[in-house]
Protein backbone atom coordinates (compact mmCIF):
# COMPACT_ATOMS: atom_id res chain seq x y z
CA UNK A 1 5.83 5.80 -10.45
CA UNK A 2 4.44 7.18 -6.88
CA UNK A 3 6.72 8.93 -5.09
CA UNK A 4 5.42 8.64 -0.99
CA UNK A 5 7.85 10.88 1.89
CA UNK A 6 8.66 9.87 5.24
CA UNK A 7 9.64 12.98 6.93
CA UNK A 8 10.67 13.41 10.75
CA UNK A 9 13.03 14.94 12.91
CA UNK A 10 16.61 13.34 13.91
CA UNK A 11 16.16 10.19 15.64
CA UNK A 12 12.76 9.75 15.63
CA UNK A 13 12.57 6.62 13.50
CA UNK A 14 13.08 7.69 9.74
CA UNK A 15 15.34 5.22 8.40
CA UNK A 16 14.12 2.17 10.69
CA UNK A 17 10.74 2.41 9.62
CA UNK A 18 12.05 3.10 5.85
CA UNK A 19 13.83 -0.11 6.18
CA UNK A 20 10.93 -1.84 6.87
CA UNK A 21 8.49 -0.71 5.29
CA UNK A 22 10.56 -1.50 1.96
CA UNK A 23 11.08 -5.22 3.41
CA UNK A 24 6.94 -5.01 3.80
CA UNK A 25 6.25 -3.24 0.37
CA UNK A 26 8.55 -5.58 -1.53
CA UNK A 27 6.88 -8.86 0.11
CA UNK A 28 3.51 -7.74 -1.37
CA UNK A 29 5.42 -8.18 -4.63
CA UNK A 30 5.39 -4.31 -5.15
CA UNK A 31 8.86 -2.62 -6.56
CA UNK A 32 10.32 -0.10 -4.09
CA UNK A 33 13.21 2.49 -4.72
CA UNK A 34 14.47 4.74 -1.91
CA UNK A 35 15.77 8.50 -2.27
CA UNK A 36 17.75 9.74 1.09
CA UNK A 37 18.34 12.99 1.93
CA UNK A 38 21.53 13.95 3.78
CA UNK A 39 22.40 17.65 4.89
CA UNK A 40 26.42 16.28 5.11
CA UNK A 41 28.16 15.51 2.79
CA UNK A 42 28.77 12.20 1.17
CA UNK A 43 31.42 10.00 0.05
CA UNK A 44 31.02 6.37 -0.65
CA UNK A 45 34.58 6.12 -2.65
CA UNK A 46 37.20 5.39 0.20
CA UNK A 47 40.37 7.77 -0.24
CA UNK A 48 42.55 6.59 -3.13
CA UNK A 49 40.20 3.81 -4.44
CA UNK A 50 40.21 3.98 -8.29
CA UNK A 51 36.96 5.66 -8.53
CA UNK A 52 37.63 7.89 -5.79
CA UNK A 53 40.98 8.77 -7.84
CA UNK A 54 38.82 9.20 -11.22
CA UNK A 55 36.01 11.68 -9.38
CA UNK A 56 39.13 13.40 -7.51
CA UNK A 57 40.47 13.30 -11.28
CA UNK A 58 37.34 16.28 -12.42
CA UNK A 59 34.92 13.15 -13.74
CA UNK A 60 31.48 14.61 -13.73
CA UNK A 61 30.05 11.41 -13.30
CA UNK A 62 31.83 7.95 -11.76
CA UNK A 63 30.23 4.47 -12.29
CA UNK A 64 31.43 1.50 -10.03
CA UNK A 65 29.90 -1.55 -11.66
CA UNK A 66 31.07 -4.69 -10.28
CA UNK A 67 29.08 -8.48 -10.75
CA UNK A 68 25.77 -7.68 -8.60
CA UNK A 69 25.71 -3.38 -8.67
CA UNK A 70 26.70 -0.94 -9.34
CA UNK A 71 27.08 2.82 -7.70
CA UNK A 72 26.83 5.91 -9.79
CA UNK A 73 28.22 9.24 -7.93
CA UNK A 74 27.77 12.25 -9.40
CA UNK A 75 29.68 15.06 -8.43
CA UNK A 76 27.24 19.09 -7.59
CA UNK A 77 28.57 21.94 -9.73
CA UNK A 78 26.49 24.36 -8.13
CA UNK A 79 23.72 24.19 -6.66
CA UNK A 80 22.44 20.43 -5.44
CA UNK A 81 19.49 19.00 -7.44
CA UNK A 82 15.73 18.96 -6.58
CA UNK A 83 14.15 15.90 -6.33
CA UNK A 84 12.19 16.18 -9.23
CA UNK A 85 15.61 15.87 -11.14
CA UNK A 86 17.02 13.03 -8.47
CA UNK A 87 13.61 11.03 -9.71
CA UNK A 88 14.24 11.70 -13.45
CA UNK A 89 17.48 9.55 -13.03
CA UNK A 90 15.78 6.29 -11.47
CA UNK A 91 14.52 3.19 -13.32
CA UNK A 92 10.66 2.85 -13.30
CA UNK A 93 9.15 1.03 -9.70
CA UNK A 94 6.08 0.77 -8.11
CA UNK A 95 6.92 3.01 -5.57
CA UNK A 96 9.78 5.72 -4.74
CA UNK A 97 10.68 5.83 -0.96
CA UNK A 98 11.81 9.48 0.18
CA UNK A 99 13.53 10.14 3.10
CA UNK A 100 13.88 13.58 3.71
CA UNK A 101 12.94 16.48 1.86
CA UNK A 102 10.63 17.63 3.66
CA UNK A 103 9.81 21.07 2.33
CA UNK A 104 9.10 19.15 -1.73
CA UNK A 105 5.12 18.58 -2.78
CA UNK A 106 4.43 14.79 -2.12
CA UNK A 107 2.46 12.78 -0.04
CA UNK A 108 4.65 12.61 2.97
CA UNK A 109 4.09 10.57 6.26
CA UNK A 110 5.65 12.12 9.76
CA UNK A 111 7.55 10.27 12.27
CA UNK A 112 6.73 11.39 15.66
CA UNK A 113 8.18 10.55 19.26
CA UNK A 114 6.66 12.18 21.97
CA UNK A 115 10.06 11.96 23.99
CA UNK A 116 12.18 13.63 21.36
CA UNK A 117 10.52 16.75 22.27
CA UNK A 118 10.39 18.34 19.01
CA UNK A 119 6.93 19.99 17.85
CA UNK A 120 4.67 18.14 14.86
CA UNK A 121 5.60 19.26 11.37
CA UNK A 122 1.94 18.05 10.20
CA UNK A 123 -0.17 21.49 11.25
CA UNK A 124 1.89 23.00 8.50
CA UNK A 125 2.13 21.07 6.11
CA UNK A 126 -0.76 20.25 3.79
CA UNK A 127 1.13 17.17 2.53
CA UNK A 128 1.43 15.34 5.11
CA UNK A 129 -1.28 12.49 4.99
CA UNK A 130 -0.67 10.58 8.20
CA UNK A 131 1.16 10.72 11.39
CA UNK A 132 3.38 7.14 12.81
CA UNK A 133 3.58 7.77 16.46
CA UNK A 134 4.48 5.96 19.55
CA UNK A 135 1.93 7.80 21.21
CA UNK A 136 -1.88 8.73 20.64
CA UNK A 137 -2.71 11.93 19.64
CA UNK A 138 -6.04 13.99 18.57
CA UNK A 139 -5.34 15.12 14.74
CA UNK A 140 -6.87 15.91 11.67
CA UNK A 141 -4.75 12.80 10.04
CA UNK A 142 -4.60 9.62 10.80
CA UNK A 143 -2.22 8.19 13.36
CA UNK A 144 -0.39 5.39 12.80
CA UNK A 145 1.11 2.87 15.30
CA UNK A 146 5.00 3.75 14.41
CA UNK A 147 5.71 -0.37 15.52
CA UNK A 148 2.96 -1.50 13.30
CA UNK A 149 5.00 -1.94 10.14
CA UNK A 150 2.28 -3.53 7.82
CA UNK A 151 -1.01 -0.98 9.46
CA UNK A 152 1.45 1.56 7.96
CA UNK A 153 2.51 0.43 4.84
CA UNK A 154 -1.75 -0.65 4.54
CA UNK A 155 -2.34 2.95 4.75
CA UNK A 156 1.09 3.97 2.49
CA UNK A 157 -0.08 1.88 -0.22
CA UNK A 158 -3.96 3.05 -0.42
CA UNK A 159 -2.93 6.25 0.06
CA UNK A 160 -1.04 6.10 -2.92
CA UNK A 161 -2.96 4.10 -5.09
CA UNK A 162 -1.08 1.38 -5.46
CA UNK A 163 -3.64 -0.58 -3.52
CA UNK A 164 -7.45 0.10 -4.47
CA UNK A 165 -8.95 1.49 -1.54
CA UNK A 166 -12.10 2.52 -2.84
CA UNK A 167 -15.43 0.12 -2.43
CA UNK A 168 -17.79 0.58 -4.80
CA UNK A 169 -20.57 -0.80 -3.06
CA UNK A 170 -20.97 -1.03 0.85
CA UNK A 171 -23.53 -3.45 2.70
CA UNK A 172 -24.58 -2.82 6.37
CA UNK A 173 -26.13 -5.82 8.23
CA UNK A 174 -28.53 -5.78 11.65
CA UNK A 175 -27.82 -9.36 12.78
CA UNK A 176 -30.57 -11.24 14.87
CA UNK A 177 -30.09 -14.36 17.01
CA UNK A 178 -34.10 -15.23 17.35
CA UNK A 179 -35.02 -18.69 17.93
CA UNK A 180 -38.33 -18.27 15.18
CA UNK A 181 -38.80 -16.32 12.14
CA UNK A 182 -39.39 -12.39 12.50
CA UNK A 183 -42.63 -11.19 11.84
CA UNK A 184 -44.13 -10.94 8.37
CA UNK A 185 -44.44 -6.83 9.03
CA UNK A 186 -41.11 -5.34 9.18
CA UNK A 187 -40.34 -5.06 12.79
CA UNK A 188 -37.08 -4.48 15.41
CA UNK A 189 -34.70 -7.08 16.22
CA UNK A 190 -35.14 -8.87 13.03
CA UNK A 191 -32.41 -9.09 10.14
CA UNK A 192 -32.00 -5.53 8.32
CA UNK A 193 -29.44 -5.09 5.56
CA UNK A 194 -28.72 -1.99 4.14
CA UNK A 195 -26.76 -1.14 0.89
CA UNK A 196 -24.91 1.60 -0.78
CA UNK A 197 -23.60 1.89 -4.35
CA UNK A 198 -23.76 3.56 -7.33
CA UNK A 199 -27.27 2.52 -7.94
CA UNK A 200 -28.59 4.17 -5.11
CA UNK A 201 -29.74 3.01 -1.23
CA UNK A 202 -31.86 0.10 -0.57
CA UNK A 203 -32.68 -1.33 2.55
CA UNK A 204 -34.46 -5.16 3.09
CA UNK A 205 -36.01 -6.61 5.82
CA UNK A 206 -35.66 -10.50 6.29
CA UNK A 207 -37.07 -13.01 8.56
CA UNK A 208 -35.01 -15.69 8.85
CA UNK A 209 -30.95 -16.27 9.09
CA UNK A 210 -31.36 -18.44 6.18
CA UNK A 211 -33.17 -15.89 4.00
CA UNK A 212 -30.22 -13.27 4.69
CA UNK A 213 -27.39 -15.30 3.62
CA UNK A 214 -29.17 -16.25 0.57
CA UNK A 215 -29.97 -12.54 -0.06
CA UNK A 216 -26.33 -12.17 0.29
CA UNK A 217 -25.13 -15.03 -1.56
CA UNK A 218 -27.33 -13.55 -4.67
CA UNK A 219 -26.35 -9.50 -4.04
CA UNK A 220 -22.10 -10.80 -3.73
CA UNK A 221 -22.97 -12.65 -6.98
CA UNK A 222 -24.42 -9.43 -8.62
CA UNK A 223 -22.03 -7.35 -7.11
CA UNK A 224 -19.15 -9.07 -8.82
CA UNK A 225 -20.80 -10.07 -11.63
CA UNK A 226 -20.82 -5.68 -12.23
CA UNK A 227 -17.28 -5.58 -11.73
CA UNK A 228 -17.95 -3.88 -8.17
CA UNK A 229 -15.87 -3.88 -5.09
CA UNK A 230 -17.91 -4.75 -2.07
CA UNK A 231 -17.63 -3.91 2.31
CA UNK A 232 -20.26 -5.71 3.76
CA UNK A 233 -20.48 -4.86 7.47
CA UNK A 234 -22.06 -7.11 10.27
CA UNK A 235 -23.26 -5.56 13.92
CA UNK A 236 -21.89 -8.60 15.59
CA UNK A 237 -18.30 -9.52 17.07
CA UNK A 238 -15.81 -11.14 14.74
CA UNK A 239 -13.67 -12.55 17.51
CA UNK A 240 -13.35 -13.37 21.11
CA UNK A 241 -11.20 -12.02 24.26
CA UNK A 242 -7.63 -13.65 23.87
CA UNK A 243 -6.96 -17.21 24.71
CA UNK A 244 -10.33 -18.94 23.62
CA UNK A 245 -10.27 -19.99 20.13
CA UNK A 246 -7.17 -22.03 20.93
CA UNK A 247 -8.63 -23.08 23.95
CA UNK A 248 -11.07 -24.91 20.96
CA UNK A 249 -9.28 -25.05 17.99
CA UNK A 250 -5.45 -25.08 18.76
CA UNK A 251 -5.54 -21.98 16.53
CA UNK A 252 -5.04 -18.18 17.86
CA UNK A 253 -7.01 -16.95 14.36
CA UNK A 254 -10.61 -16.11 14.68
CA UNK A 255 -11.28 -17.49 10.88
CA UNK A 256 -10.38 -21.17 12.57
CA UNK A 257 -12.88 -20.47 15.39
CA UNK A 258 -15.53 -19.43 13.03
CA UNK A 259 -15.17 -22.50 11.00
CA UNK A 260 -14.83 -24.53 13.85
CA UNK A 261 -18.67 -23.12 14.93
CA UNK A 262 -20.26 -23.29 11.40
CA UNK A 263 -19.41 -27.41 11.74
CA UNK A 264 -21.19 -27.36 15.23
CA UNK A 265 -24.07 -25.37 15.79
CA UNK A 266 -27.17 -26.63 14.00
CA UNK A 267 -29.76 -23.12 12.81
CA UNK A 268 -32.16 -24.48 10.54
CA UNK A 269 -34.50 -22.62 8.02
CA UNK A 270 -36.93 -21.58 10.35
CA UNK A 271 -34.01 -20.17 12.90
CA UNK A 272 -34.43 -22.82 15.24
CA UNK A 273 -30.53 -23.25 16.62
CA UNK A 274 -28.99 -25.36 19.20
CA UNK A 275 -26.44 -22.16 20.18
CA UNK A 276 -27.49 -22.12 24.08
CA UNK A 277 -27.03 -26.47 24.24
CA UNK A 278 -23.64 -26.08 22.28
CA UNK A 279 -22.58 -22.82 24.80
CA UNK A 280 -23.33 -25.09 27.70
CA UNK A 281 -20.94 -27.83 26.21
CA UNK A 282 -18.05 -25.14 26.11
CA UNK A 283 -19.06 -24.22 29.31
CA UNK A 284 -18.85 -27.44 30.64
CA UNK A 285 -15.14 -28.29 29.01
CA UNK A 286 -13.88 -25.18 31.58
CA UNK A 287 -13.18 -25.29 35.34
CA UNK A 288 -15.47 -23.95 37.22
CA UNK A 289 -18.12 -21.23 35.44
CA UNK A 290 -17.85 -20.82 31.70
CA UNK A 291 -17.54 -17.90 29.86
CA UNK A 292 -21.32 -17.98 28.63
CA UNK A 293 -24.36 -16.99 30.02
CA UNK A 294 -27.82 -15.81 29.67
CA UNK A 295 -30.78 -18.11 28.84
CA UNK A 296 -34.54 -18.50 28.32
CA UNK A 297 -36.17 -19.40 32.44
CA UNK A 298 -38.04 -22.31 31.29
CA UNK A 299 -34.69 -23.85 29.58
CA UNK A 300 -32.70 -25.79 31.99
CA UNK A 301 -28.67 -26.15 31.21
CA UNK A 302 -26.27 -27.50 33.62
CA UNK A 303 -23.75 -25.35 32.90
CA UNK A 304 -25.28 -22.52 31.57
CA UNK A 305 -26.44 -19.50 34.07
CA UNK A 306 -29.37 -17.25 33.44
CA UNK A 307 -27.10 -14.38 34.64
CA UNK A 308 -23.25 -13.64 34.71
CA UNK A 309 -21.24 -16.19 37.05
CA UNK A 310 -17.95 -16.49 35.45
CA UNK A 311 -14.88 -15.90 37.39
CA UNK A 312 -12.94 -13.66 34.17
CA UNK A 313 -9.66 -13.67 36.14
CA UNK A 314 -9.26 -16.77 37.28
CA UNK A 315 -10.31 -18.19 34.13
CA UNK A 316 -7.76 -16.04 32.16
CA UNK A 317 -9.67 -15.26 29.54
CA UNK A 318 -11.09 -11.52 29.87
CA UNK A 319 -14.42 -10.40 29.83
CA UNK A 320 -14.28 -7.77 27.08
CA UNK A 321 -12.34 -7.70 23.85
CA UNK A 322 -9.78 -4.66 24.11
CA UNK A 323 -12.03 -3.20 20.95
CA UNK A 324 -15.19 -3.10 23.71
CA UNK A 325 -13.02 -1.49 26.35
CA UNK A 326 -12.57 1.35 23.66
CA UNK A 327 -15.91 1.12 23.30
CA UNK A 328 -18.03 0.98 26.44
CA UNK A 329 -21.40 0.82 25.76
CA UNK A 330 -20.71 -2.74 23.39
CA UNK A 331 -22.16 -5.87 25.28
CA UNK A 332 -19.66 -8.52 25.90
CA UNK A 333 -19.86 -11.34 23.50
CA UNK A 334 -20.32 -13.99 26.04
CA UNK A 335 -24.33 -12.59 26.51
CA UNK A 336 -26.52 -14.85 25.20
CA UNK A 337 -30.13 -13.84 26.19
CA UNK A 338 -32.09 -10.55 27.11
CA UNK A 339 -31.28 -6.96 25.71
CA UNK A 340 -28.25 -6.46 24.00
CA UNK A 341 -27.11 -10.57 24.20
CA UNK A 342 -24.49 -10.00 20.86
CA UNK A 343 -23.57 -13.43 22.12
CA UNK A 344 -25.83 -14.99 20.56
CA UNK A 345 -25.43 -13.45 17.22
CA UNK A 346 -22.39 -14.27 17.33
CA UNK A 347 -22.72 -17.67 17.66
CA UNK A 348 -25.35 -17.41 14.77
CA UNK A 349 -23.79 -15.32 12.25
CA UNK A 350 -19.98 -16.46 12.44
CA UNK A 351 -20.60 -19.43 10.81
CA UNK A 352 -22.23 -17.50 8.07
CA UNK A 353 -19.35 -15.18 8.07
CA UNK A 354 -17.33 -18.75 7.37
CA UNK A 355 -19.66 -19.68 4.20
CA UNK A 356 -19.50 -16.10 2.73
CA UNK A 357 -15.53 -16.01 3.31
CA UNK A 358 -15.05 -19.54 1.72
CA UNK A 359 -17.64 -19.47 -1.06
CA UNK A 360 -16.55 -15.77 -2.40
CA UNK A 361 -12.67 -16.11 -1.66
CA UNK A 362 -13.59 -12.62 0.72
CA UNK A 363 -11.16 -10.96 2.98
CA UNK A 364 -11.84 -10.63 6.70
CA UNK A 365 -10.74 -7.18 7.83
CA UNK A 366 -8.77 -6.75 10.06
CA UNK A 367 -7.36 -10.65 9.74
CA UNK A 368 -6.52 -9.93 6.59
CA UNK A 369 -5.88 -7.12 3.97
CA UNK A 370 -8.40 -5.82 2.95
CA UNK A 371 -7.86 -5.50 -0.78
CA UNK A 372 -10.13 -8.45 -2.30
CA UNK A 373 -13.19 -7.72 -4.32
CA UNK A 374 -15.54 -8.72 -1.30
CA UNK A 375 -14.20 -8.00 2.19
CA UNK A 376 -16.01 -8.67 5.57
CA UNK A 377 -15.63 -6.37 8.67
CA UNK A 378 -17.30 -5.66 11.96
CA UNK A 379 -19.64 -2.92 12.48
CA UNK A 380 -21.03 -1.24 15.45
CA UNK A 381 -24.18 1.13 14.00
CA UNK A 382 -24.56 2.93 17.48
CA UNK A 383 -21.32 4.90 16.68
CA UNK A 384 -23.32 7.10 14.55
CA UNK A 385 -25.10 8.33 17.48
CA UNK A 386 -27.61 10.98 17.70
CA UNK A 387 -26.96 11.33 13.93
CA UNK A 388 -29.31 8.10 13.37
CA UNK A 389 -32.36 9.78 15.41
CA UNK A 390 -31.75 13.07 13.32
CA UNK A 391 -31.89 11.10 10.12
CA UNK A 392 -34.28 8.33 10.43
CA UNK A 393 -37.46 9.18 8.40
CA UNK A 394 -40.76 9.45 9.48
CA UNK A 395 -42.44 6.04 10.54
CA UNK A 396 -38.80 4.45 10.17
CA UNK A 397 -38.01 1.49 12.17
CA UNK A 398 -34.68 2.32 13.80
CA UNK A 399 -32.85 -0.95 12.41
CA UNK A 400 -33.44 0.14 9.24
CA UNK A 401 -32.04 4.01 10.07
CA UNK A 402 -29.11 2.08 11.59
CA UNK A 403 -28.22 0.02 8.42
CA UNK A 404 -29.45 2.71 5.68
CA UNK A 405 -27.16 5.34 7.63
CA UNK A 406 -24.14 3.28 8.22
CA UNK A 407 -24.04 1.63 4.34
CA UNK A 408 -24.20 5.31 3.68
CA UNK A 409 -21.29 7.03 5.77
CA UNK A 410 -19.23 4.11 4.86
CA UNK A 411 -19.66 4.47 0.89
CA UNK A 412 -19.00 8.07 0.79
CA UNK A 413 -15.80 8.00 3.17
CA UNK A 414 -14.77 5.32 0.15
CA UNK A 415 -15.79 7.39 -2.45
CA UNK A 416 -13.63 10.47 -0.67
CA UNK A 417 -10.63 8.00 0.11
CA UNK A 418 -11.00 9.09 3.80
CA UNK A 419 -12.50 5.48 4.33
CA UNK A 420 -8.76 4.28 4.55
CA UNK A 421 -7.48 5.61 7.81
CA UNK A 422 -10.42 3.67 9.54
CA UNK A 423 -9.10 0.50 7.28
CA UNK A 424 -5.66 1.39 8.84
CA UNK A 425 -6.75 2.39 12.24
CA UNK A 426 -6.50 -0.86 14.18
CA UNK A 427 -3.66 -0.98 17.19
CA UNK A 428 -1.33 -3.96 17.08
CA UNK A 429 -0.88 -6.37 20.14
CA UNK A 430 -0.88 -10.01 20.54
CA UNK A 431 -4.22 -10.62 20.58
CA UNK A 432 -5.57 -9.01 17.48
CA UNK A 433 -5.96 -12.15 15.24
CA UNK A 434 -7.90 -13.51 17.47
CA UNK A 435 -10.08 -10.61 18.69
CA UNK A 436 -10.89 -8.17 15.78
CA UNK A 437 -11.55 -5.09 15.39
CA UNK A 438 -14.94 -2.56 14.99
CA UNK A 439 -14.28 -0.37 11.78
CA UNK A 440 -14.79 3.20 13.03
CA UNK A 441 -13.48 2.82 16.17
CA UNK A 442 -12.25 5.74 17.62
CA UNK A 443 -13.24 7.73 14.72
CA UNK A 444 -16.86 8.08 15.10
CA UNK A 445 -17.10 11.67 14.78
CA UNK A 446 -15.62 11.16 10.84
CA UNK A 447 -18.62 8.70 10.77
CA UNK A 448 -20.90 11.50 11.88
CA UNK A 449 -19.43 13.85 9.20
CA UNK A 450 -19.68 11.59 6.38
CA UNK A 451 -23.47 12.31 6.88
CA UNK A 452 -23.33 15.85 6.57
């Protein structure tokens, strides 16, 4: 039976997010008690009820048992019980909630509002694991979005145990959107996929698309077939800005859009692809300029510019996702062509990200929980930083650092259980199912340190 706290001073939330988070809990088909703390006293027998009139009487112990419950008060002589006795008392569950006590030795999270003006409880207590906040703050815990019921109950149950957080294998994958196959010698830009397990580190180079989702077809297969839990990460966007997938699919969920590509865009064996022709059809379905742009010179489109055009505003769909505002230097996903054109590898590797999600039954973090066997997420490499040039080996293509080093700093914050506050780090808003999330975002520096 885990017992999990929720600690916090007067008004800041306690009970409300209790409430829901055992409405949350319980809809995952988990059993959840609750334990409140009160520092008044309590009386739920009205004045001259029969069981108010038996514990008024000198019973020790009254039971009210009607048709559908029944209420057991017990009456103090002397000092109050701890909570280890309180828990004693209570039928087996999944899961005790505790309100209150917050001096007793349990994983505990803190509610915080910045307006209440009271100072954090967390710097002094060891136990407390995470922080729900309607504000953003810089601490050694996570912290939670307080109105982000299920992000917080995601990181409760992890935490806890109840959900497996750990992965026992992590894949990294360095996405390309060429036009031909890569060259035979390992080079840049090509398709690099990096993994991380109990077996050790491995890094392959591949040419085409096709060859990389076979490769990862076959290492899902293995990886499953061993009883393993996989992450595999991909370095291109899951999602677009709000307001275009049901602009094309009628659906505000970015697994619709990515199915709704994968029965589109032809990319044959030899990675010749139709994505530029198929972004100058969306193009041409929107007033004015379309979103995309970027293209080869000697490739004429009609409605596809060799250089940014498009009117963001007065299309109403933005230019970056609100994950790329957090994180500046990511290229928006409407590039296509040159130097950093995620665009296209987008368009390119979603509909793979469609077969691998159908075909293995995987979960798409953050569109879904991620507590399958195989679960898909967006990576961005370049969060690692300088750490990549201080750990790339000698005669190392980069790519491969990139993939080697992130499938590494990924499987250890698993292995640790730190790997779960990035898992439950994502803000809520509107637009999240269709836009995604990057895993690490905003915490780049525990990236960094999982390298150390």
């Amino acid at each position: 039976m885990r017992v999990y706290g929720i600690i916090g001073w007067k008004d800041a939330g306690k009970t409300g997010l209790v409430e829901r988070l055992v409405a949350a809990i319980a809809a995952r088909g988990f059993s959840v008690s609750t334990v409140k703390h009160s520092h008044h006293d309590v009386d739920p027998d009205p004045p001259g009820s029969d069981s108010h009139r038996h514990r008024a009487a000198g019973a020790a112990e009254v039971v009210l048992a009607g048709p559908r419950r029944l209420i057991l008060t017990r009456e103090h002589r002397g000092e109050p019980p701890r909570l280890a006795a309180i828990l004693e008392r209570m039928a087996p569950v999944d899961l005790v909630l505790v309100e209150g006590y917050k001096t007793e030795p349990h994983p505990k999270i803190e509610v915080f509002r910045k307006a209440a003006g009271h100072a954090l409880r967390q710097p002094e207590d060891p136990w407390v694991r995470a922080v729900a906040s309607d504000t953003q703050m810089a601490l050694p815990v996570p912290v939670l979005d307080l109105d982000d019921t299920e992000a917080v109950a995601d990181f409760l149950l992890t935490d806890s145990g109840l959900v497996r957080s750990g992965f026992d294998t992590v894949i990294a994958v360095d996405w390309s959107g060429a036009s031909v196959p890569s060259p035979r010698k390992p080079s840049s830009d090509a398709i690099w996929i990096g993994v991380a397990s109990p077996l050790g580190e491995t890094v392959s180079y591949h040419r085409t698309r096709a060859d990389a989702e076979a490769h990862l077809n076959d290492l899902f297969a293995f990886e499953l077939t061993a009883g393993r839990r996989v992450l595999a990460g991909f370095d291109f966007p899951f999602g677009y800005p709000e307001g275009f997938a049901p602009r094309l699919t009628g659906q505000a969920f970015a697994p619709a859009l990515w199915d709704w590509l994968e029965a589109r865009i032809e990319d044959g064996p030899d990675n010749a692809n139709t994505r530029f022709q198929f972004a100058d059809r969306i193009n041409a379905g929107f007033p004015g300029q379309g979103p995309f742009w970027g293209r080869p010179g000697g490739l004429a489109l009609d409605h596809l510019p060799d250089r940014k055009l498009c009117d963001h505003e007065a299309l109403g769909i933005a230019e970056r996702r609100r994950v790329e505002q957090a994180v500046p230097k990511a290229h928006p996903v409407w590039k296509l062509y040159t130097t950093g054109s995620v665009g296209s590898q987008a368009l390119l590797g979603l509909p793979v990200i469609a077969r691998l999600r159908r075909r293995f039954h995987a979960q798409a973090w953050p569109f879904e929980p991620a507590t399958g066997p195989i679960v898909l997420a967006e990576i961005y490499p370049s969060l690692l930083g300088p750490a990549i040039s201080k750990a790339t080996r000698e005669g190392e293509i980069k790519d491969s650092a990139q993939v080697r080093l992130m499938a590494r700093a990924l499987w250890r914050m698993a292995r640790d259980g730190s790997l779960a506050a990035l898992l439950a780090d994502v803000p809520d808003w509107p637009g999240r199912a269709e836009e995604g999330w990057i895993l690490g975002a905003g915490q780049a520096e525990q990236l960094r340190l999982a390298l150390i």
